[in-house]
Protein backbone atom coordinates (compact mmCIF):
# COMPACT_ATOMS: atom_id res chain seq x y z
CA UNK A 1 0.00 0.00 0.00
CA UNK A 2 1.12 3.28 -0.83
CA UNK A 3 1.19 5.80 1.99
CA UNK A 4 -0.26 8.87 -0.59
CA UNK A 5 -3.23 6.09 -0.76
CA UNK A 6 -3.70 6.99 2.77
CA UNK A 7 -4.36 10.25 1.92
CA UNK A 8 -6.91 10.16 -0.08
CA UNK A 9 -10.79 9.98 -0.18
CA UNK A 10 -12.92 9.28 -3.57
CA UNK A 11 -9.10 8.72 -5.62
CA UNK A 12 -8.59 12.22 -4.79
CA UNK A 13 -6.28 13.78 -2.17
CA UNK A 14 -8.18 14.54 1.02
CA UNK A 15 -7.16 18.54 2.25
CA UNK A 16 -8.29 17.43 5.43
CA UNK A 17 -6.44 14.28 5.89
CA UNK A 18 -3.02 16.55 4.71
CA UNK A 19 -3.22 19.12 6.90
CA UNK A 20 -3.73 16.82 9.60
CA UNK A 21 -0.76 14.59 8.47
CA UNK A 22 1.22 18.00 8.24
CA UNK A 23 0.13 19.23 11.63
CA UNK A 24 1.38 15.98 13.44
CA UNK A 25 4.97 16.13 11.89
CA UNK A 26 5.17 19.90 12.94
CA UNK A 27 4.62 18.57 16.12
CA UNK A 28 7.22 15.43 16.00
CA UNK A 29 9.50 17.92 14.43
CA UNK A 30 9.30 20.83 16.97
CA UNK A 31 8.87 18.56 20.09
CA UNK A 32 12.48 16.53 18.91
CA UNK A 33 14.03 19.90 17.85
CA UNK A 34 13.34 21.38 21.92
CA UNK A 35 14.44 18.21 23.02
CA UNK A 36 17.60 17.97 21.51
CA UNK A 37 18.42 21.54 21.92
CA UNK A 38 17.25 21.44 25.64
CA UNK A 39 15.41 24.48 25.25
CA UNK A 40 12.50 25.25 27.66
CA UNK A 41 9.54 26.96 25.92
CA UNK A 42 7.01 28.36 28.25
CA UNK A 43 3.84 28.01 25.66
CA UNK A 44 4.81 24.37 24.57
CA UNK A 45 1.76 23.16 26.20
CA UNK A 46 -0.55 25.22 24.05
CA UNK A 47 1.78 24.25 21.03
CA UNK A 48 1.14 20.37 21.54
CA UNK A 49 -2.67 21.32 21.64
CA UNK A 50 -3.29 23.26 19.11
CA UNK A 51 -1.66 21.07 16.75
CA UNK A 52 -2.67 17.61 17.96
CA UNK A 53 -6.10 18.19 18.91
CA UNK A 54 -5.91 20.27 15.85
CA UNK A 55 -5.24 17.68 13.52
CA UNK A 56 -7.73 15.49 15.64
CA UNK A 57 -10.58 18.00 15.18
CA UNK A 58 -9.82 18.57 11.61
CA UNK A 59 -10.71 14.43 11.17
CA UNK A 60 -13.88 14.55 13.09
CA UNK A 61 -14.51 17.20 10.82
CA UNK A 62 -13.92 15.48 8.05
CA UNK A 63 -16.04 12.69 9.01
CA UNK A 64 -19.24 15.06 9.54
CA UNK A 65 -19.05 16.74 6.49
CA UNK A 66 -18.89 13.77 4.33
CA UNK A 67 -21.52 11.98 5.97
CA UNK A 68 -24.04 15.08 5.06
């Protein structure tokens, strides 16, 4: 299976699905990047929810408007 495959809904890429995909390795990205730079960032918190309940929200989303 091709991972693009993943990504898509009715052979066509899903927006939704992307920016979701894109949100969560932002996150892995960022989160590994303060890690290995030891760097303390005081709004991390709201960071790690904005972009994982993000992407979360974004798929329920998703979900409601295509069963309409």
């Amino acid at each position: 299976m091709n991972l693009i495959e993943i990504l898509k809904e009715n052979d066509k890429l899903s927006l939704t699905r992307v920016l979701s995909v894109l949100s969560f390795i932002f996150f892995i990205v960022v989160s590994i990047y303060l890690l290995v730079t030891n760097r303390p960032w005081i709004h991390y918190e709201t960071f790690a929810y904005i972009t994982c309940g993000g992407a979360l929200g974004t798929q329920i989303a998703n979900k409601v408007s295509n069963n309409k």
